[in-house]
N, C-alpha and C. Protein backbone atom coordinates (compact mmCIF):
# COMPACT_ATOMS: atom_id res chain seq x y z
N UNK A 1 134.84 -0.80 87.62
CA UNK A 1 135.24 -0.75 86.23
C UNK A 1 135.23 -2.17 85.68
N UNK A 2 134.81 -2.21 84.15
CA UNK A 2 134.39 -3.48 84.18
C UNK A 2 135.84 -3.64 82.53
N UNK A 3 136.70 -4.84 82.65
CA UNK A 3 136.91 -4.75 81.77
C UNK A 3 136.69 -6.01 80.70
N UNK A 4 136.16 -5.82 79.63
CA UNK A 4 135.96 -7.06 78.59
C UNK A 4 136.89 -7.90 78.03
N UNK A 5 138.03 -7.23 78.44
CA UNK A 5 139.49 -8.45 77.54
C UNK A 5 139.38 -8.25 76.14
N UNK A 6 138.79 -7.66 75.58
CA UNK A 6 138.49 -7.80 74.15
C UNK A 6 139.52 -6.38 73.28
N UNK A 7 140.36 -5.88 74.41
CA UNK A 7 141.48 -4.95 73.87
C UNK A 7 142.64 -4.82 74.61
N UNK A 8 143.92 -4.89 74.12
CA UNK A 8 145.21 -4.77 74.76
C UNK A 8 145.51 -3.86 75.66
N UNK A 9 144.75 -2.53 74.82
CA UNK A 9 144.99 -1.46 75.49
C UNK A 9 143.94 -1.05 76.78
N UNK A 10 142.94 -2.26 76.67
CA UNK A 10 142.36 -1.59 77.96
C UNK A 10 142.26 -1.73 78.86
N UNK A 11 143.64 -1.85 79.38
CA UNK A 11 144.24 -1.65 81.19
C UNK A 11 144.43 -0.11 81.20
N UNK A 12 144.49 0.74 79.84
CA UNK A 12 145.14 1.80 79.69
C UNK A 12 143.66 2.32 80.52
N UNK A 13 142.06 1.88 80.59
CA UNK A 13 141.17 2.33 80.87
C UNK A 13 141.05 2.03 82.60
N UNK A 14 141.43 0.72 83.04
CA UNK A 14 141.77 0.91 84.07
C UNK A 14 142.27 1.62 85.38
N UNK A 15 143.39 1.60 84.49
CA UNK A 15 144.34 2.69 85.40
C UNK A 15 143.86 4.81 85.30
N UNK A 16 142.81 4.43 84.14
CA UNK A 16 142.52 6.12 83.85
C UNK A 16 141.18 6.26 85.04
N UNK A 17 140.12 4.89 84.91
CA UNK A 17 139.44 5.61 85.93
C UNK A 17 140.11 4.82 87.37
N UNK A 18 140.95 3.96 87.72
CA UNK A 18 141.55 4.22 89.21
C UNK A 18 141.96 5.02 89.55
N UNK A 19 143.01 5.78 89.03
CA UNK A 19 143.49 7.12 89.33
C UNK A 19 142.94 7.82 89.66
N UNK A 20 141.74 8.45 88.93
CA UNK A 20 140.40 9.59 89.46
C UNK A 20 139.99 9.36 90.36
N UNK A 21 139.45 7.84 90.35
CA UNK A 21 139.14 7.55 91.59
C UNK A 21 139.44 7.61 93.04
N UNK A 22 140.99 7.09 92.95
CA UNK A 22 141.95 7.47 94.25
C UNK A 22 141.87 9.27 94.09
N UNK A 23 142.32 9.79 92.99
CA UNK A 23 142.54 11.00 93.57
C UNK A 23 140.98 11.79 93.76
N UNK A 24 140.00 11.39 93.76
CA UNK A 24 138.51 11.81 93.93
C UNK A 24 138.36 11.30 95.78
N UNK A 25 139.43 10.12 95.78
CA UNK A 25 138.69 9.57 97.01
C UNK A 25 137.06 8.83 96.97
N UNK A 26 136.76 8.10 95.91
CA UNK A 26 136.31 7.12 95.48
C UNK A 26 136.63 6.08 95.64
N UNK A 27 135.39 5.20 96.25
CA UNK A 27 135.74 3.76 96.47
C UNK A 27 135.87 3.33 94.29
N UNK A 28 136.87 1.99 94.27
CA UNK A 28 137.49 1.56 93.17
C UNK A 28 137.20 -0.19 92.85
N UNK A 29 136.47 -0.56 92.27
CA UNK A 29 136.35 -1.98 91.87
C UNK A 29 136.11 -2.05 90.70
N UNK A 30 137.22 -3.25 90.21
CA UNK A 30 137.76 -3.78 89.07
C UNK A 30 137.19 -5.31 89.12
N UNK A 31 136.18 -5.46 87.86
CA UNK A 31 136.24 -6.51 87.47
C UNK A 31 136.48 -7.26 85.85
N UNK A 32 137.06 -8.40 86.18
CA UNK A 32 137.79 -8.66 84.68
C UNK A 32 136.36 -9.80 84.28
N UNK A 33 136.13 -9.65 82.59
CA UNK A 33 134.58 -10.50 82.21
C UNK A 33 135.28 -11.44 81.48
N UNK A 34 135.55 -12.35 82.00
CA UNK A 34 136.04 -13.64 81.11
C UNK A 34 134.41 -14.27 80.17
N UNK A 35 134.63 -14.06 79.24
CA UNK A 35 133.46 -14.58 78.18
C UNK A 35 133.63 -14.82 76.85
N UNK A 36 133.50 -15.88 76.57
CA UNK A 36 133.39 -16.62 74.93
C UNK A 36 132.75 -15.58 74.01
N UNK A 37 132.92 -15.59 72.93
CA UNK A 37 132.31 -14.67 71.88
C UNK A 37 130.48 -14.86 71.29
N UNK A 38 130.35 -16.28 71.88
CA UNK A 38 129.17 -16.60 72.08
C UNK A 38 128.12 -15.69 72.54
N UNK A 39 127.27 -14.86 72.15
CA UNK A 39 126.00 -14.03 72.98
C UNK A 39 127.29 -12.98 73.69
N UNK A 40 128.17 -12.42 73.38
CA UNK A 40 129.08 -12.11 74.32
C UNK A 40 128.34 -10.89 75.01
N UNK A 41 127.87 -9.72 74.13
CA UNK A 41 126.90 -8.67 74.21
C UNK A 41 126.01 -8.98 75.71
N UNK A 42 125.17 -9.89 75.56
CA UNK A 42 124.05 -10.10 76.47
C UNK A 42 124.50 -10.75 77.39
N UNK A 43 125.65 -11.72 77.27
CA UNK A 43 126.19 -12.53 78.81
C UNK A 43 127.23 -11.20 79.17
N UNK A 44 127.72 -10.09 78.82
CA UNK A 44 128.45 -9.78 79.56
C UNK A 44 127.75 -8.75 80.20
N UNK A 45 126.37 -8.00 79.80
CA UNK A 45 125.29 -7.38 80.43
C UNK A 45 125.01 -8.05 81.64
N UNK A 46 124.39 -8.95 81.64
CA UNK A 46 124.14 -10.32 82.82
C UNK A 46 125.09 -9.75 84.00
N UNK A 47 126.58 -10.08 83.69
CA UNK A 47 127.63 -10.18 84.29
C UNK A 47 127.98 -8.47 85.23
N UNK A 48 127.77 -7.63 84.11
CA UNK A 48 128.10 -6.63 84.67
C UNK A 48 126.83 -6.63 86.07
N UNK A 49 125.82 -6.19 85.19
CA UNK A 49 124.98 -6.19 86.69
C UNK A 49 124.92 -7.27 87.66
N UNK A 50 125.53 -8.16 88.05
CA UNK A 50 125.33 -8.86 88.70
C UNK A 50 126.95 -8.70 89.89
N UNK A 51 128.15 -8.34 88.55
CA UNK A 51 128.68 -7.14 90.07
C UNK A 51 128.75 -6.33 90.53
N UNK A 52 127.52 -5.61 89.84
CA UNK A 52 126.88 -3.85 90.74
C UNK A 52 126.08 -4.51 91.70
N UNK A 53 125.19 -5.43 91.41
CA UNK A 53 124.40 -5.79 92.48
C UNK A 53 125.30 -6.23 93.57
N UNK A 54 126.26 -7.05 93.46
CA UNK A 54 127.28 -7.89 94.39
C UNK A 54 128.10 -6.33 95.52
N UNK A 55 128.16 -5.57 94.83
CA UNK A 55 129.29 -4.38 94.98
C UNK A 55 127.72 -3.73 95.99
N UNK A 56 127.04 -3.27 95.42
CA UNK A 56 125.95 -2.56 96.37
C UNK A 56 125.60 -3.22 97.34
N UNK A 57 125.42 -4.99 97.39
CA UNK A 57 124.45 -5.57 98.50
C UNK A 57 125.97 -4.95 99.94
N UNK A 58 127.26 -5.38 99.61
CA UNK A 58 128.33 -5.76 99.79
C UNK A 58 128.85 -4.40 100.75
N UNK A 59 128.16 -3.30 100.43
CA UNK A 59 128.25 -2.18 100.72
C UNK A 59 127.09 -1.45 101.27
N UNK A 60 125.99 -2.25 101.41
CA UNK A 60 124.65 -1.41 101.56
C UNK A 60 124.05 -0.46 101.21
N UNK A 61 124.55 -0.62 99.89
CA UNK A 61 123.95 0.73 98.29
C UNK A 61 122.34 0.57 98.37
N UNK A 62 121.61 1.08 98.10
CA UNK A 62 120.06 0.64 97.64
C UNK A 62 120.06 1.85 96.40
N UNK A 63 120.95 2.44 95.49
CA UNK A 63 121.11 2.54 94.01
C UNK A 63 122.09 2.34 93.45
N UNK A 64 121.88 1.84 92.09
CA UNK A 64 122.78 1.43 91.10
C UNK A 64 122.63 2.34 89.85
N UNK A 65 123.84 3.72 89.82
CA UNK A 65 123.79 4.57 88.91
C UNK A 65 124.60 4.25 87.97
N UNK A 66 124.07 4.06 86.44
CA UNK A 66 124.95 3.91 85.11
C UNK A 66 124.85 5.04 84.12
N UNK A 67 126.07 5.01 83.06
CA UNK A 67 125.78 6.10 82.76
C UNK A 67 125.31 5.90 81.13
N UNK A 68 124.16 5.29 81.06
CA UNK A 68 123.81 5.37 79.84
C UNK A 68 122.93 6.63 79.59
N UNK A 69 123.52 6.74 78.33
CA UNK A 69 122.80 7.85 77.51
C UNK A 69 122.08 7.58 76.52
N UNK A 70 121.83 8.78 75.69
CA UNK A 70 120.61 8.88 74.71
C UNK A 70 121.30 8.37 73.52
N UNK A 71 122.31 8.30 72.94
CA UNK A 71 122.91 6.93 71.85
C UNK A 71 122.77 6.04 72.37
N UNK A 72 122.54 5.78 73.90
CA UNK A 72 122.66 3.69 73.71
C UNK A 72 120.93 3.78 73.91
N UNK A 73 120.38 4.55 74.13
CA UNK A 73 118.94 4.57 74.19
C UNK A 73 118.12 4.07 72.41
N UNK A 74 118.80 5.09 71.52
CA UNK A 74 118.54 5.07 70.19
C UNK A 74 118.97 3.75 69.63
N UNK A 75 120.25 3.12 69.77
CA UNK A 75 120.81 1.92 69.80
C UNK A 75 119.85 0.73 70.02
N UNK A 76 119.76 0.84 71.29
CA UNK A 76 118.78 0.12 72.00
C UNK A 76 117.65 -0.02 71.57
N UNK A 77 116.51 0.76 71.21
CA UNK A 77 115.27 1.03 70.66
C UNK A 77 115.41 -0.04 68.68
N UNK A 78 116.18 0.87 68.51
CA UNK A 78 116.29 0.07 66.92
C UNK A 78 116.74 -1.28 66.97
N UNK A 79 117.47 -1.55 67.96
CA UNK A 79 118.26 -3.32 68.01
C UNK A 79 117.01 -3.92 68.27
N UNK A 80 116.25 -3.73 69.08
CA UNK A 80 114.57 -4.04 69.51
C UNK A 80 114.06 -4.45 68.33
N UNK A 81 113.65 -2.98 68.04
CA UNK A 81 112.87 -3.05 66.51
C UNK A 81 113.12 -4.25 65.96
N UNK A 82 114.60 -4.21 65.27
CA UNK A 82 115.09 -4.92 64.52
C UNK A 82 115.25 -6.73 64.78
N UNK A 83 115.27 -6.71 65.82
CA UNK A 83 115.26 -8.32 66.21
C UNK A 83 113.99 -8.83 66.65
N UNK A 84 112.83 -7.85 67.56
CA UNK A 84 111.62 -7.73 67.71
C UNK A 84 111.61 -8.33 69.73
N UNK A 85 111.06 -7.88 69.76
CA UNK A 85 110.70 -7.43 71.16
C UNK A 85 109.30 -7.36 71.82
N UNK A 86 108.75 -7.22 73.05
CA UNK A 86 107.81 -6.68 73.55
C UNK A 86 107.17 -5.20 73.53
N UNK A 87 105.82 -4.99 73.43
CA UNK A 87 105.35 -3.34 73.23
C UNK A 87 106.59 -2.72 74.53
N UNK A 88 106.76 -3.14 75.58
CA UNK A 88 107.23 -2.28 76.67
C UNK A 88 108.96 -2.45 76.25
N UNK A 89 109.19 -3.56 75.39
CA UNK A 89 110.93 -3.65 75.13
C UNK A 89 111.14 -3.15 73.61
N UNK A 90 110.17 -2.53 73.05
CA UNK A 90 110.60 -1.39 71.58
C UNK A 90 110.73 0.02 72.41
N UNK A 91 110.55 0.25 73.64
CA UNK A 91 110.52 1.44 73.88
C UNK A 91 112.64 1.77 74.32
N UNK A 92 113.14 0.40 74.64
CA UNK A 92 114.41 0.53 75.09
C UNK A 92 114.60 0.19 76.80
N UNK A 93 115.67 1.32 77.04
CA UNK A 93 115.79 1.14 78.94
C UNK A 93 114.77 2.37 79.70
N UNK A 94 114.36 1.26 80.98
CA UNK A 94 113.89 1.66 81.20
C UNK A 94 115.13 2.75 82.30
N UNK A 95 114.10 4.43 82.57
CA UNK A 95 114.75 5.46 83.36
C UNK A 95 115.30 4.98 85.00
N UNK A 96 114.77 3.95 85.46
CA UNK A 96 114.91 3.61 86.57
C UNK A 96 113.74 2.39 86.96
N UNK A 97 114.77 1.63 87.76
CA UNK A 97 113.35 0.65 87.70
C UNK A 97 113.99 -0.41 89.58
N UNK A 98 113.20 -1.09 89.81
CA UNK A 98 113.61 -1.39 91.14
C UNK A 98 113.52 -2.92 91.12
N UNK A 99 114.63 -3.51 91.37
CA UNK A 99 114.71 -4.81 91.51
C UNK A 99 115.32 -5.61 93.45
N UNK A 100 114.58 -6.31 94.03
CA UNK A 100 114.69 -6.89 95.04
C UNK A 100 115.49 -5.39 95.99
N UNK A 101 114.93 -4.47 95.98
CA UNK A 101 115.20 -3.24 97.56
C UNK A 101 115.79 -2.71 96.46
N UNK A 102 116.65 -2.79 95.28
CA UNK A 102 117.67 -1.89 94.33
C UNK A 102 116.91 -1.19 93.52
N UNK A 103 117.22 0.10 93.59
CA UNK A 103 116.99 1.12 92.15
C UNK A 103 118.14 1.40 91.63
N UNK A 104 118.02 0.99 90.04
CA UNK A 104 118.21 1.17 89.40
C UNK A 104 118.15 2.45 88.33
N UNK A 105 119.13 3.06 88.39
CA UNK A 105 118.61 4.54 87.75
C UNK A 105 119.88 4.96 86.45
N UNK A 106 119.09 5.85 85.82
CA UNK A 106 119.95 5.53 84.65
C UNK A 106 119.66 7.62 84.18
N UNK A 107 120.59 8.64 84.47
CA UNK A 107 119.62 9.92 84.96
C UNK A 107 120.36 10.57 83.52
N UNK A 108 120.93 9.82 82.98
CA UNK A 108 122.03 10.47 81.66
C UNK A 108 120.68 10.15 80.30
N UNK A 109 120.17 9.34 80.49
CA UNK A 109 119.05 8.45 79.33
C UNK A 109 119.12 9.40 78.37
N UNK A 110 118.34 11.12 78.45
CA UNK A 110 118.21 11.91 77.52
C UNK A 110 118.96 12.41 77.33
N UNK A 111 120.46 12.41 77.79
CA UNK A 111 121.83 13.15 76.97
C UNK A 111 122.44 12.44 75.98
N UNK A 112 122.66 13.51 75.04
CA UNK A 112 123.46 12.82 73.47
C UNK A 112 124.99 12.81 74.50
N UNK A 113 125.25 11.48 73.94
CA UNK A 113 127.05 11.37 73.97
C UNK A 113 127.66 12.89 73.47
N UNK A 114 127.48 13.43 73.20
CA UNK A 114 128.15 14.69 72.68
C UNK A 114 127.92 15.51 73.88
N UNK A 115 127.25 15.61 74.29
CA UNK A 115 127.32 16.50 75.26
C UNK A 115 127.93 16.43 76.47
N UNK A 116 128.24 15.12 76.49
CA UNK A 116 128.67 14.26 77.94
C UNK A 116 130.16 14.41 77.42
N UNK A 117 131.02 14.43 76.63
CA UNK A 117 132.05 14.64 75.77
C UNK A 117 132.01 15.85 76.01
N UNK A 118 131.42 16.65 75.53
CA UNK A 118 131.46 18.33 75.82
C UNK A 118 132.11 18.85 77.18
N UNK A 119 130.98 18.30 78.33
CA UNK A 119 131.05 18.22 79.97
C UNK A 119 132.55 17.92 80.00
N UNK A 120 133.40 17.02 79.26
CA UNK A 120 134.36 16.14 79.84
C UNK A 120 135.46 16.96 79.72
N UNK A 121 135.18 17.66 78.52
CA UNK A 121 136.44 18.81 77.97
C UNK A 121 136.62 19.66 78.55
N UNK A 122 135.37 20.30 78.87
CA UNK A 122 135.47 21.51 79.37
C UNK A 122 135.48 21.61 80.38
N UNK A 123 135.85 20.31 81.48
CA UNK A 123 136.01 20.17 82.58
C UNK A 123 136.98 19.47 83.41
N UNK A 124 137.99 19.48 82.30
CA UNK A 124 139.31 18.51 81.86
C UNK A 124 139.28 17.28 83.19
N UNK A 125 137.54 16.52 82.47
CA UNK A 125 137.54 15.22 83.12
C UNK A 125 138.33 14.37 82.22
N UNK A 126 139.37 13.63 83.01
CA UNK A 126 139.94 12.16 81.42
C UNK A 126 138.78 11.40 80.96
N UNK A 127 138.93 10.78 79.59
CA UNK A 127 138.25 10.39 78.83
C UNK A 127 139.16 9.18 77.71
N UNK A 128 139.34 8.10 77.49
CA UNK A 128 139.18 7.24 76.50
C UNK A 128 138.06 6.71 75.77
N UNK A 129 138.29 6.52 74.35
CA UNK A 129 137.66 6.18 73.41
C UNK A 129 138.09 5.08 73.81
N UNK A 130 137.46 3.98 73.27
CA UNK A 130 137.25 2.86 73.02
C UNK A 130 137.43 2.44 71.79
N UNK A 131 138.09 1.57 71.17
CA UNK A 131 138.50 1.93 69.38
C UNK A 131 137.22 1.02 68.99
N UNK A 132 137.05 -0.13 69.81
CA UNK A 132 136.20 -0.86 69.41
C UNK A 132 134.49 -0.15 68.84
N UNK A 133 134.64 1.23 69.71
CA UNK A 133 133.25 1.69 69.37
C UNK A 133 133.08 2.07 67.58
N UNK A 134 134.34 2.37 66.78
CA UNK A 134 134.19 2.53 65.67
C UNK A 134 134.16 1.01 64.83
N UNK A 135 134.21 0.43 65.46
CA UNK A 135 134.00 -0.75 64.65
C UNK A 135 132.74 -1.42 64.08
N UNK A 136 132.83 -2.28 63.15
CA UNK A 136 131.42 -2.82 62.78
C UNK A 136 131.06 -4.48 63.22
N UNK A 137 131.85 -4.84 64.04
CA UNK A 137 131.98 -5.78 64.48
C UNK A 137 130.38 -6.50 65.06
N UNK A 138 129.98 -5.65 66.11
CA UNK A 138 128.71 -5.56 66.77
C UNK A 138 127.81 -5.50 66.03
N UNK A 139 126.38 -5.62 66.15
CA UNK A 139 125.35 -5.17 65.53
C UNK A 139 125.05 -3.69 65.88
N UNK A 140 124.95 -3.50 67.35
CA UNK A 140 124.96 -2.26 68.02
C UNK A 140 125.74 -1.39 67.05
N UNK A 141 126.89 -1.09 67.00
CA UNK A 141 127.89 -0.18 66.39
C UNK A 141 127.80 0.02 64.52
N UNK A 142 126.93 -1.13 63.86
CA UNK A 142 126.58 -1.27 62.71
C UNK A 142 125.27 -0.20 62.65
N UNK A 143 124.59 0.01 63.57
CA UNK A 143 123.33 0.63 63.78
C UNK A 143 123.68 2.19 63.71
N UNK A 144 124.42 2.56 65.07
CA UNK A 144 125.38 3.45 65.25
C UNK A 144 125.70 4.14 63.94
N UNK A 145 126.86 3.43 62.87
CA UNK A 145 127.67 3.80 61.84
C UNK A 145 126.71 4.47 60.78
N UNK A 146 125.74 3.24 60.52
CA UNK A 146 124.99 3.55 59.28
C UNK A 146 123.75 3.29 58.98
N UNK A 147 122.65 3.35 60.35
CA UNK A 147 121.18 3.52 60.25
C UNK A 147 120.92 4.88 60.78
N UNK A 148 121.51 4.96 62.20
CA UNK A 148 120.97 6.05 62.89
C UNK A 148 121.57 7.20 62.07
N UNK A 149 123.03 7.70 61.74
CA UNK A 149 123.46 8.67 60.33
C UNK A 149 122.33 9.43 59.51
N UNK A 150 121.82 7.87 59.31
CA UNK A 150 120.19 8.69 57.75
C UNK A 150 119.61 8.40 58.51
N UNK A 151 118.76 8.16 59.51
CA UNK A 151 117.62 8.60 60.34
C UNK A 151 118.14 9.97 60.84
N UNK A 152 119.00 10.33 61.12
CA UNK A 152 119.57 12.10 61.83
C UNK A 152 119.38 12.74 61.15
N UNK A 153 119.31 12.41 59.58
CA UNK A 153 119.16 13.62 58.50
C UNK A 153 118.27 14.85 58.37
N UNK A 154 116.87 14.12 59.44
CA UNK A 154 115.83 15.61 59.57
C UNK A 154 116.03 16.36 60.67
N UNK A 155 117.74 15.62 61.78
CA UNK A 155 117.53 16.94 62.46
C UNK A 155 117.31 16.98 63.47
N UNK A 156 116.02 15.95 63.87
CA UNK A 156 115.02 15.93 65.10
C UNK A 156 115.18 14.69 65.42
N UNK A 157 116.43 13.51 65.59
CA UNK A 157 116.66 12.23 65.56
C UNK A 157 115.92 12.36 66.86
N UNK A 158 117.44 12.88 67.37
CA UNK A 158 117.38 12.52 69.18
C UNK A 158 115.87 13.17 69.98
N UNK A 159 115.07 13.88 69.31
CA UNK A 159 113.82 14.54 69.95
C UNK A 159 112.74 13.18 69.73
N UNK A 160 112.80 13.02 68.70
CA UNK A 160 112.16 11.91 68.62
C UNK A 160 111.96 10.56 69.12
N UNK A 161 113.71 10.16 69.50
CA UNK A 161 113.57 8.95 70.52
C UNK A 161 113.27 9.11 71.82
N UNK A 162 113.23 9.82 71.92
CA UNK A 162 112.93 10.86 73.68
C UNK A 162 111.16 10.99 73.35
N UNK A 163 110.56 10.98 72.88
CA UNK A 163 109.19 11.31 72.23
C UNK A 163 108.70 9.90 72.40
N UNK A 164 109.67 9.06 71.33
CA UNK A 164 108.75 7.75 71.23
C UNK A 164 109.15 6.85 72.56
N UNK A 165 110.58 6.76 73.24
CA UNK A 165 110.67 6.54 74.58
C UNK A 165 109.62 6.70 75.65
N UNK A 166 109.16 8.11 75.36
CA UNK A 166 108.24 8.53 76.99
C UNK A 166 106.52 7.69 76.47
């Protein structure tokens, strides 16, 4: 569990996935991201993977499963766009990819957050929001609020980034 410092309340996230964890009988690692507001986005990306990698070598993992989905995919794709990128980095993340013996796999890519929310309810997995996600603070979450909204309007958002993804 990775936490950013960037909310009071989120030890409250801590202790929600240790608990599961212990009571799953799941191994549990907590790391705290001390980082300046500087690039904070992209140095704390850096950071995270670098203690999945630390946590897998450490353990003799050869995968590293995250759970991104098809909003940070759409996210992702337009932040591209928008700042400009490589033909292979407008497409977003890649589904899995292998770095020094590690795969990297990412198997949520084409699920809308809604559905993963859905799964959670109806399966009375715990769940915190993040307050920060409603915020406009980010560029990410500015995208989120009020590009992707009127791009959804025909309907076929999420078919489409899955379309222009593959």
């Amino acid at each position: 569990h990775f936490n950013h410092l960037k909310r009071d309340e989120s030890i409250l996230d801590k202790h929600l996935v240790e608990s599961f964890c212990k009571e799953k009988n799941i191994p549990f690692y907590y790391f705290e991201l001390h980082l300046d507001n500087d690039d904070f986005q992209n140095k704390a990306r850096i950071k995270r993977k670098e203690h999945l990698l630390s946590v897998a070598n450490s353990n003799h993992i050869k995968n590293i499963i995250t759970a991104h989905h098809l909003d940070d995919l759409a996210e992702t794709i337009l932040m591209k766009i928008s700042r400009g990128s490589s033909l292979l980095g407008y497409s977003g993340m890649m589904p899995s990819y292998v770095i020094s013996d590690i795969t990297y796999l990412k198997p949520l890519l084409y699920t809308p957050k809604k559905d993963i929310l859905s799964y959670a309810k109806e399966n009375n997995i715990p769940y915190l929001e993040d307050r920060t996600n409603k915020e406009d603070h980010y560029f990410r979450n500015r995208i989120r609020h009020h590009v992707i909204p009127i791009l959804s309007n025909n309907g076929s958002f999420d078919e489409q980034i899955i379309r222009y993804h593959k």
